[in-house]
C-alpha atoms as a PDB file:
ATOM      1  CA  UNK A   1     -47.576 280.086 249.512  1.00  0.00           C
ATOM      2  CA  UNK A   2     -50.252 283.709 249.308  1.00  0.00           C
ATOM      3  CA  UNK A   3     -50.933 282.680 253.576  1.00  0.00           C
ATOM      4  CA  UNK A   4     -50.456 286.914 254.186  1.00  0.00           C
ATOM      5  CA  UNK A   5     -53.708 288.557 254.670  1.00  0.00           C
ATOM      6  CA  UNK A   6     -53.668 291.932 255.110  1.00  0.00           C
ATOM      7  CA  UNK A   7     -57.009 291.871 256.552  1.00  0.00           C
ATOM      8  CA  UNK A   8     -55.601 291.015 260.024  1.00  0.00           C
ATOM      9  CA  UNK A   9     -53.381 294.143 259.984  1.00  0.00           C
ATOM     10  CA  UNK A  10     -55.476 297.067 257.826  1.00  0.00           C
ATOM     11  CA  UNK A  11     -55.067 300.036 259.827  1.00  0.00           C
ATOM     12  CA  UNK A  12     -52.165 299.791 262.420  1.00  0.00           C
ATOM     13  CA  UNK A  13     -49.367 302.025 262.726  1.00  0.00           C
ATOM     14  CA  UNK A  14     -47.685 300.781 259.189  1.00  0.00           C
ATOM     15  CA  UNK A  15     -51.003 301.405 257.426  1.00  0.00           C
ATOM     16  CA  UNK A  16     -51.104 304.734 258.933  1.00  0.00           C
ATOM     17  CA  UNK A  17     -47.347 305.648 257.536  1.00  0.00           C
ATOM     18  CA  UNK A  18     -47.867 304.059 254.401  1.00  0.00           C
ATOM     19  CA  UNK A  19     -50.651 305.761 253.725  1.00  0.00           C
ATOM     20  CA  UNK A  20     -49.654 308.876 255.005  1.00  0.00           C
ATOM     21  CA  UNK A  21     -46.774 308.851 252.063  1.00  0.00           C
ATOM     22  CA  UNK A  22     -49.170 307.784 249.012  1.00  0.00           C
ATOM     23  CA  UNK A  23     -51.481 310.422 249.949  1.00  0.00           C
ATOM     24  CA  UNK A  24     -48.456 313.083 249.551  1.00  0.00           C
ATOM     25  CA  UNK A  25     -47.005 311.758 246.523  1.00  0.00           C
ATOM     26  CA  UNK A  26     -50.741 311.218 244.476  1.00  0.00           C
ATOM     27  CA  UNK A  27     -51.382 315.116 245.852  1.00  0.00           C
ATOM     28  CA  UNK A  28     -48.143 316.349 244.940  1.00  0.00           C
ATOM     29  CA  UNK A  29     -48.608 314.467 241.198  1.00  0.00           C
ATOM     30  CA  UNK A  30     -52.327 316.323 240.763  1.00  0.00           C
ATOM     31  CA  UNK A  31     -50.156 319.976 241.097  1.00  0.00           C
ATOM     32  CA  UNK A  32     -49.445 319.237 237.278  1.00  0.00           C
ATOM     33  CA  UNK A  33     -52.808 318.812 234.864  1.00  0.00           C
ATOM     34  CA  UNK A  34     -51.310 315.970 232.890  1.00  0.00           C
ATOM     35  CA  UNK A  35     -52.480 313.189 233.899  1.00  0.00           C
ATOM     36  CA  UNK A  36     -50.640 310.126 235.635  1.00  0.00           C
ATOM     37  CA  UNK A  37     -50.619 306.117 236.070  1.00  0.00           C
ATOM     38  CA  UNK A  38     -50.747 304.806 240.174  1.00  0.00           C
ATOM     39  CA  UNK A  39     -49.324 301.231 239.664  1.00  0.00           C
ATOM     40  CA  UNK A  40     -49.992 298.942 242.558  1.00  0.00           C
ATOM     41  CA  UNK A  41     -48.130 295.728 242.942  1.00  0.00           C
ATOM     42  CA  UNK A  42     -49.511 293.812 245.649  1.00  0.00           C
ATOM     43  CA  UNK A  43     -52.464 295.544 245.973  1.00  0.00           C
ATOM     44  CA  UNK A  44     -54.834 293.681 248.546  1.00  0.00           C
ATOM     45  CA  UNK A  45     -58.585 293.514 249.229  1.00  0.00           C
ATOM     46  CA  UNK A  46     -59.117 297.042 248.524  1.00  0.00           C
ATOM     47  CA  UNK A  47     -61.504 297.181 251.499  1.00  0.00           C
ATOM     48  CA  UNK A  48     -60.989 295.975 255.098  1.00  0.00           C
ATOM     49  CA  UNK A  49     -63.932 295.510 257.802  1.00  0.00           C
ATOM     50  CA  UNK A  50     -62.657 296.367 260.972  1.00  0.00           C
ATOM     51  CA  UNK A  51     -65.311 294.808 262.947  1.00  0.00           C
ATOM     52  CA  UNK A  52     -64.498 291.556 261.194  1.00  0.00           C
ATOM     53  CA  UNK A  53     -62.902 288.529 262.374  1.00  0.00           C
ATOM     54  CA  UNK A  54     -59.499 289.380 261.323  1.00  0.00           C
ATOM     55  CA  UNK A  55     -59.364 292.853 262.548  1.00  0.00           C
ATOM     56  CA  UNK A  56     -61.060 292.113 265.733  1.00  0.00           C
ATOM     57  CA  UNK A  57     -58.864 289.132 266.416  1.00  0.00           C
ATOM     58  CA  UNK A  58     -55.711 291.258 266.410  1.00  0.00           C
ATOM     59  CA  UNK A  59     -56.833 294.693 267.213  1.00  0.00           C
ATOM     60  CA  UNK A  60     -53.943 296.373 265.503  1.00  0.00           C
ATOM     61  CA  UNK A  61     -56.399 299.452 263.977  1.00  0.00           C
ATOM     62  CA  UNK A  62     -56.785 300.134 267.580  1.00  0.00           C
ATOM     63  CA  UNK A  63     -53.161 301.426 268.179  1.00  0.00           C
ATOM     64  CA  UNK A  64     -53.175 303.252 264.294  1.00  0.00           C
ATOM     65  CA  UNK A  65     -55.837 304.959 262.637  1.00  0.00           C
ATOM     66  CA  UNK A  66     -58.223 304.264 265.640  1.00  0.00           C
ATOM     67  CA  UNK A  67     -56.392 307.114 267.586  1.00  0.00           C
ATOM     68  CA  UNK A  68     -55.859 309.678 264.997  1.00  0.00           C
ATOM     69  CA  UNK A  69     -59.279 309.381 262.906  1.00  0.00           C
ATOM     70  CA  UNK A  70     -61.105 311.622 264.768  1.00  0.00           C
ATOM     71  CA  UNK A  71     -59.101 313.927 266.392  1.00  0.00           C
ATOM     72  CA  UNK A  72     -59.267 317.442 265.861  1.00  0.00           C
ATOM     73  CA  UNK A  73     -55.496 319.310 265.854  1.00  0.00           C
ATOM     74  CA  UNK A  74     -54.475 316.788 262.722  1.00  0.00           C
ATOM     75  CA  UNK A  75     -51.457 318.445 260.528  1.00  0.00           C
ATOM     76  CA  UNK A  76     -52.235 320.071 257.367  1.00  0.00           C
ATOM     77  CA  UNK A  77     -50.148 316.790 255.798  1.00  0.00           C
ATOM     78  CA  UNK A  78     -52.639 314.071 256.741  1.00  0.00           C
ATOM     79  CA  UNK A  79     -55.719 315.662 255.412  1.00  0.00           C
ATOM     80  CA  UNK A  80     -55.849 314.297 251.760  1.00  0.00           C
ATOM     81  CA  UNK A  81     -55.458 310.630 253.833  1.00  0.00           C
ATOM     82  CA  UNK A  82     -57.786 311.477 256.716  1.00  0.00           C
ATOM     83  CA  UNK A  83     -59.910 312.592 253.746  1.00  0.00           C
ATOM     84  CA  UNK A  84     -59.798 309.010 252.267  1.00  0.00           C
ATOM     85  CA  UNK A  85     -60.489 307.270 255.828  1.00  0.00           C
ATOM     86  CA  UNK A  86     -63.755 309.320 256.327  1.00  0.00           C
ATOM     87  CA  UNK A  87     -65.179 308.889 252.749  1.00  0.00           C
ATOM     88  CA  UNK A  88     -65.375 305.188 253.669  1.00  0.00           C
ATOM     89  CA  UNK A  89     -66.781 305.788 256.767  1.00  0.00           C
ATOM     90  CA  UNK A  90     -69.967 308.135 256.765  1.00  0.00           C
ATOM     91  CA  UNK A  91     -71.764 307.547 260.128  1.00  0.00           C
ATOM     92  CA  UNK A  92     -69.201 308.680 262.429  1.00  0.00           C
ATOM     93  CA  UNK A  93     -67.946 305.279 263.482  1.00  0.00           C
ATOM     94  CA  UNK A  94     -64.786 303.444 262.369  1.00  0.00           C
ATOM     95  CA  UNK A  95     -66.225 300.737 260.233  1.00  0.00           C
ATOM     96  CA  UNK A  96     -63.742 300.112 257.100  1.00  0.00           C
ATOM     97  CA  UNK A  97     -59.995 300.956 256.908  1.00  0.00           C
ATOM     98  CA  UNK A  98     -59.623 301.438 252.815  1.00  0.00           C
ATOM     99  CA  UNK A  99     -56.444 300.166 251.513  1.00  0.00           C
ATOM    100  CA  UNK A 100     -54.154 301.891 249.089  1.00  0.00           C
ATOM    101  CA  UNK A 101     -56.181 301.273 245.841  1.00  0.00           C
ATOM    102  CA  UNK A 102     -59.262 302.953 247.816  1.00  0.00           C
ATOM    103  CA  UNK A 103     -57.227 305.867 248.800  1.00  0.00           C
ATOM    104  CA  UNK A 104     -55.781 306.407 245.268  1.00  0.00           C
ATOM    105  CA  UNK A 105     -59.034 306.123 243.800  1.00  0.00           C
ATOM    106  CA  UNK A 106     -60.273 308.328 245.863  1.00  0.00           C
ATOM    107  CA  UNK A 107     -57.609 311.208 245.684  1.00  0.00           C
ATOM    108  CA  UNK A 108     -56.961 310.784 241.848  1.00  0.00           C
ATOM    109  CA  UNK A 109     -58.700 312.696 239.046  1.00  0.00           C
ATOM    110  CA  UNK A 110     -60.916 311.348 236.435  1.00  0.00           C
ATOM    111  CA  UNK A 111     -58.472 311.291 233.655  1.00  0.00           C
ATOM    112  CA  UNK A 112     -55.902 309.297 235.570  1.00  0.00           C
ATOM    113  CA  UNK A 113     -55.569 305.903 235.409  1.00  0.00           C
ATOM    114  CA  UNK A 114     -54.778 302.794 238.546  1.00  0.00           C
ATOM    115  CA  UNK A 115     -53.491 299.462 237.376  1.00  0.00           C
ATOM    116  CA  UNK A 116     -54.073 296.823 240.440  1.00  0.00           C
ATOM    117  CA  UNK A 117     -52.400 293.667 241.078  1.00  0.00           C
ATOM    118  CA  UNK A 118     -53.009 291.058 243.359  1.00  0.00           C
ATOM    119  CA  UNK A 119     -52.153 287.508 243.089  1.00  0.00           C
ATOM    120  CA  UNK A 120     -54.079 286.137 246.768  1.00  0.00           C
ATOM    121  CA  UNK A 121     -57.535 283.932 245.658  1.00  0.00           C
ATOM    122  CA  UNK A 122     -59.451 285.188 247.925  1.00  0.00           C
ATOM    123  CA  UNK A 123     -58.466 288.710 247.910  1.00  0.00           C
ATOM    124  CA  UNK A 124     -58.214 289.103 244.153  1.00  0.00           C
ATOM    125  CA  UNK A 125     -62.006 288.785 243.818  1.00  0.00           C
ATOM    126  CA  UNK A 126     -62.852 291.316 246.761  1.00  0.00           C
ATOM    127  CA  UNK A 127     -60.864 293.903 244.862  1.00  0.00           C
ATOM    128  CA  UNK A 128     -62.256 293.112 241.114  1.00  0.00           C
ATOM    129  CA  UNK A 129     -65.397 293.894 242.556  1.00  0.00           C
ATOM    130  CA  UNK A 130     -64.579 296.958 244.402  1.00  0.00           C
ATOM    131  CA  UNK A 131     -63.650 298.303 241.599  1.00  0.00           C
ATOM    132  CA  UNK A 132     -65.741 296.703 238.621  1.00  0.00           C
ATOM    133  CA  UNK A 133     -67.328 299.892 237.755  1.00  0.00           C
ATOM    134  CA  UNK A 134     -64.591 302.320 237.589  1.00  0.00           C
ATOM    135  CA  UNK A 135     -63.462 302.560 234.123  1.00  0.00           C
ATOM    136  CA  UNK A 136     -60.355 304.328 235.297  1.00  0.00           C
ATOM    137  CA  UNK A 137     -58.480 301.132 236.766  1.00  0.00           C
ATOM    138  CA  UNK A 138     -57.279 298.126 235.491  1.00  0.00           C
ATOM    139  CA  UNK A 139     -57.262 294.867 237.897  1.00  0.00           C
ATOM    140  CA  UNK A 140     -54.822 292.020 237.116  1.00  0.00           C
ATOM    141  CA  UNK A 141     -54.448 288.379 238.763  1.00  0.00           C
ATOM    142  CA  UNK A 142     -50.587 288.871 238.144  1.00  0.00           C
ATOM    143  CA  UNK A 143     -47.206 288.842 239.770  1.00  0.00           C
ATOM    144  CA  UNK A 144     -46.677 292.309 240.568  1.00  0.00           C
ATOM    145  CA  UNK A 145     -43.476 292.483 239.425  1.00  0.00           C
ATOM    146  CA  UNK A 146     -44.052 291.329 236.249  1.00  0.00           C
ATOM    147  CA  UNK A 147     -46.223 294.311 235.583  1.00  0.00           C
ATOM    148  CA  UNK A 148     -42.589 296.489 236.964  1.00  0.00           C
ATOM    149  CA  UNK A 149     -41.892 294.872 233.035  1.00  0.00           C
ATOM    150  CA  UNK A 150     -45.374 295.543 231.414  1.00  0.00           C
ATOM    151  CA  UNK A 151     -46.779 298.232 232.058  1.00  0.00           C
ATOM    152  CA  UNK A 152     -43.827 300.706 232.420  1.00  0.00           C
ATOM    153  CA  UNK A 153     -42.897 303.645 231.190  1.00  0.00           C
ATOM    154  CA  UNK A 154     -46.917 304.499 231.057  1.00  0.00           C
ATOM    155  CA  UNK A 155     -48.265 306.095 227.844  1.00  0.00           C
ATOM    156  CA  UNK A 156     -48.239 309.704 230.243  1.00  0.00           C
ATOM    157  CA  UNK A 157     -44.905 309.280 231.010  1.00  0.00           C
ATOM    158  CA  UNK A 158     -45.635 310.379 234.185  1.00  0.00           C
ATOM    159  CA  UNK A 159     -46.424 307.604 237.401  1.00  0.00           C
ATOM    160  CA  UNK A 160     -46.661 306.628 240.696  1.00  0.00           C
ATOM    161  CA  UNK A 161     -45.702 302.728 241.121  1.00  0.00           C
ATOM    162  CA  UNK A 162     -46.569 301.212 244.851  1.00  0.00           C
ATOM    163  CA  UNK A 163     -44.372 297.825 245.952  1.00  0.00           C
ATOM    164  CA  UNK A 164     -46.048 296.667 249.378  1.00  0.00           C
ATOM    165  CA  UNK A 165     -45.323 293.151 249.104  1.00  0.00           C
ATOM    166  CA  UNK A 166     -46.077 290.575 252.101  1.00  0.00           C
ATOM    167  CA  UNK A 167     -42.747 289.579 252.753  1.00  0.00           C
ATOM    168  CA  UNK A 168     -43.580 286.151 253.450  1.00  0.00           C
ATOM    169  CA  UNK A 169     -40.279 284.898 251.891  1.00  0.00           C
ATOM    170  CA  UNK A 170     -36.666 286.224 252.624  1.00  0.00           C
ATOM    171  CA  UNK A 171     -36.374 286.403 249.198  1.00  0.00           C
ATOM    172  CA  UNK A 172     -39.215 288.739 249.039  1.00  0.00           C
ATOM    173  CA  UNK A 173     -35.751 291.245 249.981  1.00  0.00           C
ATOM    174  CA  UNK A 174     -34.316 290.363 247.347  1.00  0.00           C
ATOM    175  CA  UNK A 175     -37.457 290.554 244.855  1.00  0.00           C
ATOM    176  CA  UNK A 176     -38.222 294.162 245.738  1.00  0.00           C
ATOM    177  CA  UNK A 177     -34.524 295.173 244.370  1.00  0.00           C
ATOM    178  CA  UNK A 178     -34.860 293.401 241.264  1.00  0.00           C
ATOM    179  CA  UNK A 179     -38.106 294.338 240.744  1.00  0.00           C
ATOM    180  CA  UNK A 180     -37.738 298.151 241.512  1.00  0.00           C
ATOM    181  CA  UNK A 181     -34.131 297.739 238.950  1.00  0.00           C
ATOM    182  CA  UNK A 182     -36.142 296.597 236.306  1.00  0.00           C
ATOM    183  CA  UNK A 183     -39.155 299.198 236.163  1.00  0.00           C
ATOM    184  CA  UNK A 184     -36.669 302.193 237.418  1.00  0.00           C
ATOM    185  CA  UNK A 185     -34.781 300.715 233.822  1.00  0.00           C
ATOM    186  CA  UNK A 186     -38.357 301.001 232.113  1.00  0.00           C
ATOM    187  CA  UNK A 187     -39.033 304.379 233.607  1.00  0.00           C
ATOM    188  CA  UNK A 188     -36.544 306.681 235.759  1.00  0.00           C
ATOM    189  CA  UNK A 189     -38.099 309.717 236.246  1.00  0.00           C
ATOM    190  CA  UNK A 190     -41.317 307.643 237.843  1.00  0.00           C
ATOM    191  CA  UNK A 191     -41.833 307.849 241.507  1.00  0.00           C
ATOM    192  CA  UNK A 192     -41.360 304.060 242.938  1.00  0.00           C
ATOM    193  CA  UNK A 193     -42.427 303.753 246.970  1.00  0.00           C
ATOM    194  CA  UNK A 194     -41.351 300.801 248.675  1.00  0.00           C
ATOM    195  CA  UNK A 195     -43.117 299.656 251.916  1.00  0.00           C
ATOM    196  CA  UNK A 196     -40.627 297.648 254.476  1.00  0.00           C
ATOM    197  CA  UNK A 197     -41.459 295.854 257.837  1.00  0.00           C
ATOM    198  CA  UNK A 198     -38.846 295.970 260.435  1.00  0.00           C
ATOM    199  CA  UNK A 199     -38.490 292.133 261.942  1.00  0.00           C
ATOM    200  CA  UNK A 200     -34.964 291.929 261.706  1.00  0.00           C
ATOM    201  CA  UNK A 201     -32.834 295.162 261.115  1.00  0.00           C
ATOM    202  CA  UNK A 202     -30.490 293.474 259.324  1.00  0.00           C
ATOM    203  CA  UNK A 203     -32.837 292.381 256.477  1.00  0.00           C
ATOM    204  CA  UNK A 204     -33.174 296.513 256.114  1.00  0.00           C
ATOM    205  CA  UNK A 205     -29.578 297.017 256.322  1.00  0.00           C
ATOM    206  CA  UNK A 206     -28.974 294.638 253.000  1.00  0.00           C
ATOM    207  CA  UNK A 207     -31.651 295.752 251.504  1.00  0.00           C
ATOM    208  CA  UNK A 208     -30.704 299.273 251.994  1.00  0.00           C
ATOM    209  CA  UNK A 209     -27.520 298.437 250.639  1.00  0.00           C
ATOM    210  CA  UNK A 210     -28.035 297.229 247.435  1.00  0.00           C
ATOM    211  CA  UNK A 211     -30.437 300.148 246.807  1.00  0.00           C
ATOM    212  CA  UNK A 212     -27.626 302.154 247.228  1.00  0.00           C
ATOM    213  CA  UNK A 213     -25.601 300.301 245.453  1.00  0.00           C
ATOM    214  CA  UNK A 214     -28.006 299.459 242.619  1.00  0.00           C
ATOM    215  CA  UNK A 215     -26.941 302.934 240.792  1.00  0.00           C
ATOM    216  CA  UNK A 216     -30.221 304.627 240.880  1.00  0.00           C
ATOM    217  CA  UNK A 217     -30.396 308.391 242.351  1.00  0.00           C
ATOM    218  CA  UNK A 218     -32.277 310.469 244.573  1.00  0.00           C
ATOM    219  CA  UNK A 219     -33.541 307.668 247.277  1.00  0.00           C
ATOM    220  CA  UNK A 220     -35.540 308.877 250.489  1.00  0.00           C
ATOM    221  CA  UNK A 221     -35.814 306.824 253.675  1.00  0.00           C
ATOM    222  CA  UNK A 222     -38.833 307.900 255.505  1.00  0.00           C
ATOM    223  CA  UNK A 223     -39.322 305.504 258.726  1.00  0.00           C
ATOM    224  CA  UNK A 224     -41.379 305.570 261.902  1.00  0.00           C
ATOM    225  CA  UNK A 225     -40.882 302.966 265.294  1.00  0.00           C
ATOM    226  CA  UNK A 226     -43.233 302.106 267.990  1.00  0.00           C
ATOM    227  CA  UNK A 227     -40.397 299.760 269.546  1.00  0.00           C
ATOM    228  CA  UNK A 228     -36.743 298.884 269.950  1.00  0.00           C
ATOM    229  CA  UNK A 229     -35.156 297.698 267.197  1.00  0.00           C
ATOM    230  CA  UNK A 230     -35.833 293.554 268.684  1.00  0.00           C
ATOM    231  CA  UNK A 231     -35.665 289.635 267.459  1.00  0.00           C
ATOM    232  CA  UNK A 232     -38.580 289.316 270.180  1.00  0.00           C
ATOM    233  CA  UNK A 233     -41.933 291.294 269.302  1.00  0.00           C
ATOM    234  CA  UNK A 234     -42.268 290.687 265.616  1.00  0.00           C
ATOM    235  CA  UNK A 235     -42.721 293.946 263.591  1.00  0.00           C
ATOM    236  CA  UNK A 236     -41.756 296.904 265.538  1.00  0.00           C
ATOM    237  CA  UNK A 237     -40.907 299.881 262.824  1.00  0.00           C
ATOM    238  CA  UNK A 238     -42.070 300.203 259.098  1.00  0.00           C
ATOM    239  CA  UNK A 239     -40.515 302.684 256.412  1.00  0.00           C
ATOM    240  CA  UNK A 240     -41.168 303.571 253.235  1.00  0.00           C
ATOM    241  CA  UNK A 241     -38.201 303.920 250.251  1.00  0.00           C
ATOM    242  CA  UNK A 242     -39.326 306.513 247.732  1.00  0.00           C
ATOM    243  CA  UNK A 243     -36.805 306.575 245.138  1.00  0.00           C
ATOM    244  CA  UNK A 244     -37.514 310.716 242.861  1.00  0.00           C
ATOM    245  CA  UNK A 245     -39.887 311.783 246.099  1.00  0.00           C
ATOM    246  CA  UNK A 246     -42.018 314.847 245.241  1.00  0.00           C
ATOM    247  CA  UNK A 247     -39.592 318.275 246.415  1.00  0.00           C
ATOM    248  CA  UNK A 248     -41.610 318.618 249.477  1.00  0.00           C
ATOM    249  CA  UNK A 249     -41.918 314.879 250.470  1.00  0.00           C
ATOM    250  CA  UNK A 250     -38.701 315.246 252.923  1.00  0.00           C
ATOM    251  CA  UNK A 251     -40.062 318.200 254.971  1.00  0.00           C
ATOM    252  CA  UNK A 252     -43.794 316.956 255.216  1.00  0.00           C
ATOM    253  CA  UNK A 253     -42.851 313.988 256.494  1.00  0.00           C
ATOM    254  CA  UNK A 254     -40.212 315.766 258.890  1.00  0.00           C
ATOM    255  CA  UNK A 255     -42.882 317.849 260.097  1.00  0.00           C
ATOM    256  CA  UNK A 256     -45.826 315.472 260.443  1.00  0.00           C
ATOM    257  CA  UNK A 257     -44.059 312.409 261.902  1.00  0.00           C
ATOM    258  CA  UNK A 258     -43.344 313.550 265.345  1.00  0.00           C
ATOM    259  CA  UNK A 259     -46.877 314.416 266.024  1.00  0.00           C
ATOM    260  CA  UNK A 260     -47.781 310.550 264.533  1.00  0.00           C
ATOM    261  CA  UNK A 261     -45.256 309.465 266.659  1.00  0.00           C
ATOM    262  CA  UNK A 262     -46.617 311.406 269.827  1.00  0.00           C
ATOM    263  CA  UNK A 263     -50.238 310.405 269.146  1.00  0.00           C
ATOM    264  CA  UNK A 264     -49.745 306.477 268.123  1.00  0.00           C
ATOM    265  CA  UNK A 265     -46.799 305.646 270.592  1.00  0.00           C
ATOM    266  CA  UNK A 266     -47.933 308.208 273.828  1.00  0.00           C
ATOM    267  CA  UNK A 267     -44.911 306.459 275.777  1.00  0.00           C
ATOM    268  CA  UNK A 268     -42.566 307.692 273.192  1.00  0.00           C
ATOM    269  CA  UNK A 269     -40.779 304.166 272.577  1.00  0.00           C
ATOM    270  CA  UNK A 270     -39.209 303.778 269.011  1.00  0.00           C
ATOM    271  CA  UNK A 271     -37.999 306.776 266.403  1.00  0.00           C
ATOM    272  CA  UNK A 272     -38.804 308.247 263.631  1.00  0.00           C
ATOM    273  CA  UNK A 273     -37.078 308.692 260.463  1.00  0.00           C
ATOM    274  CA  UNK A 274     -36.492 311.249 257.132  1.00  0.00           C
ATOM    275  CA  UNK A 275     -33.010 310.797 255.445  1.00  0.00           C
ATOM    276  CA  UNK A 276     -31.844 311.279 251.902  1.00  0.00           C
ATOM    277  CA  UNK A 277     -30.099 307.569 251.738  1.00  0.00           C
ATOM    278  CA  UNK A 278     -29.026 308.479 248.063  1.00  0.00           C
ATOM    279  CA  UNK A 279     -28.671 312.096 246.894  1.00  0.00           C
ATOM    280  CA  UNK A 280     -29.904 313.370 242.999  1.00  0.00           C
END
């Protein structure tokens, strides 16, 4: 099927959240020397142009990064990603949104390593080239979850793995929990961070579930709403599932979501979200 393209959605309010949480995790990995793997499963473009056809026919960077980018009282626990957003984006204006392999390439250290998947024909070849001279990374025409197999536990024993699959199939659901089963198998002490849309709560509810009940330890739910929980107005919350989240993950995200929440959703629909769905 490969019809998602992220291109019509880079920056909005999911982005922003998503993004928000890799930037915490990679900084809270670099507190240790030894160095560290970032796996990316469904890892995109790389690079989005917001003043592109995609963008521009949707708009959605308008109510995400588009109001926080530039603003001047931003919490201590969006700098390394505001960092990220303005190394793209030199002369002042808003021109590219850089997708996760962009902001771990540009928060990780010389000596540690990104291994990039993406299985879209069009994208794949956007992101080889972003990243053809950076001996550091690894990009791979693959199923992302195969590499959940492959390329776990990494030689460092130490890793970040990001699932942010399109969910263009309800069995993507499904997927995610077999795929994060197998690689937490491979590797349990890695971090694994799921990305979820909210369509339809209930999809979240089961898939919640059989996290829960899959037998793995120490799961955080970190989620953030711009509208009612609805079957009406397509996507109206994201979360993340970060399953052996960095110590302080829990309170940064406490502390820094209300002010997102403030600053993206001004008429203070929706909720935000930190719970400990699964304790150590």
């Amino acid at each position: 099927m490969l019809s998602y393209r992220h291109s019509f959605h880079a920056g909005n309010h999911a982005d922003v959240l998503k993004h928000t949480v890799q930037s915490l995790i990679i900084t809270a990995l670099k507190e240790k020397e030894k160095p560290f793997l970032y796996l990316d499963t469904h890892a995109g473009a790389g690079r989005y142009q917001l003043s592109g056809p995609h963008a521009e026919r949707t708009g959605e960077y308008l109510d995400g990064i588009a109001k926080i980018w530039q603003r001047d009282d931003i919490p201590a626990e969006l700098e390394p990603y505001m960092q990220a957003v303005h190394t793209y984006n030199h002369s002042g204006q808003l021109r590219y949104y850089p997708g996760s392999p962009l902001i771990a390439r540009q928060l990780l250290r010389e000596y540690d390593k990104l291994h990039l998947t993406e299985l879209h024909p069009s994208d794949f070849p956007l992101l080889r080239n972003e990243f053809q001279k950076d001996a550091r990374t690894k990009v791979l025409r693959d199923d992302g979850y195969q590499q959940l197999k492959s390329q776990l536990p990494p030689l460092s024993r130490r890793g970040f793995v990001l699932i942010d699959p399109p969910y263009e199939l309800k069995t993507d659901y499904q997927d995610v929990v077999k795929g994060i089963k197998e690689g937490h198998k491979r590797f349990g002490t890695g971090v694994f961070a799921l990305w979820y849309p909210v369509v339809l709560r209930q999809h979240i509810k089961r898939l919640l579930k059989e996290l829960q009940a899959s037998g793995i330890r120490n799961i955080l739910q970190i989620e953030l709403a711009v509208l009612p929980d609805s079957d009406r107005y397509g996507m109206t919350a994201s979360g993340m599932i970060v399953i052996n989240p960095p110590w302080k993950l829990a309170a940064q995200m406490k502390n820094v979501l209300p002010w997102l929440h403030s600053v993206l959703v001004p008429e203070g629909t929706g909720h935000t979200l930190v719970e400990q769905i699964v304790p150590e």
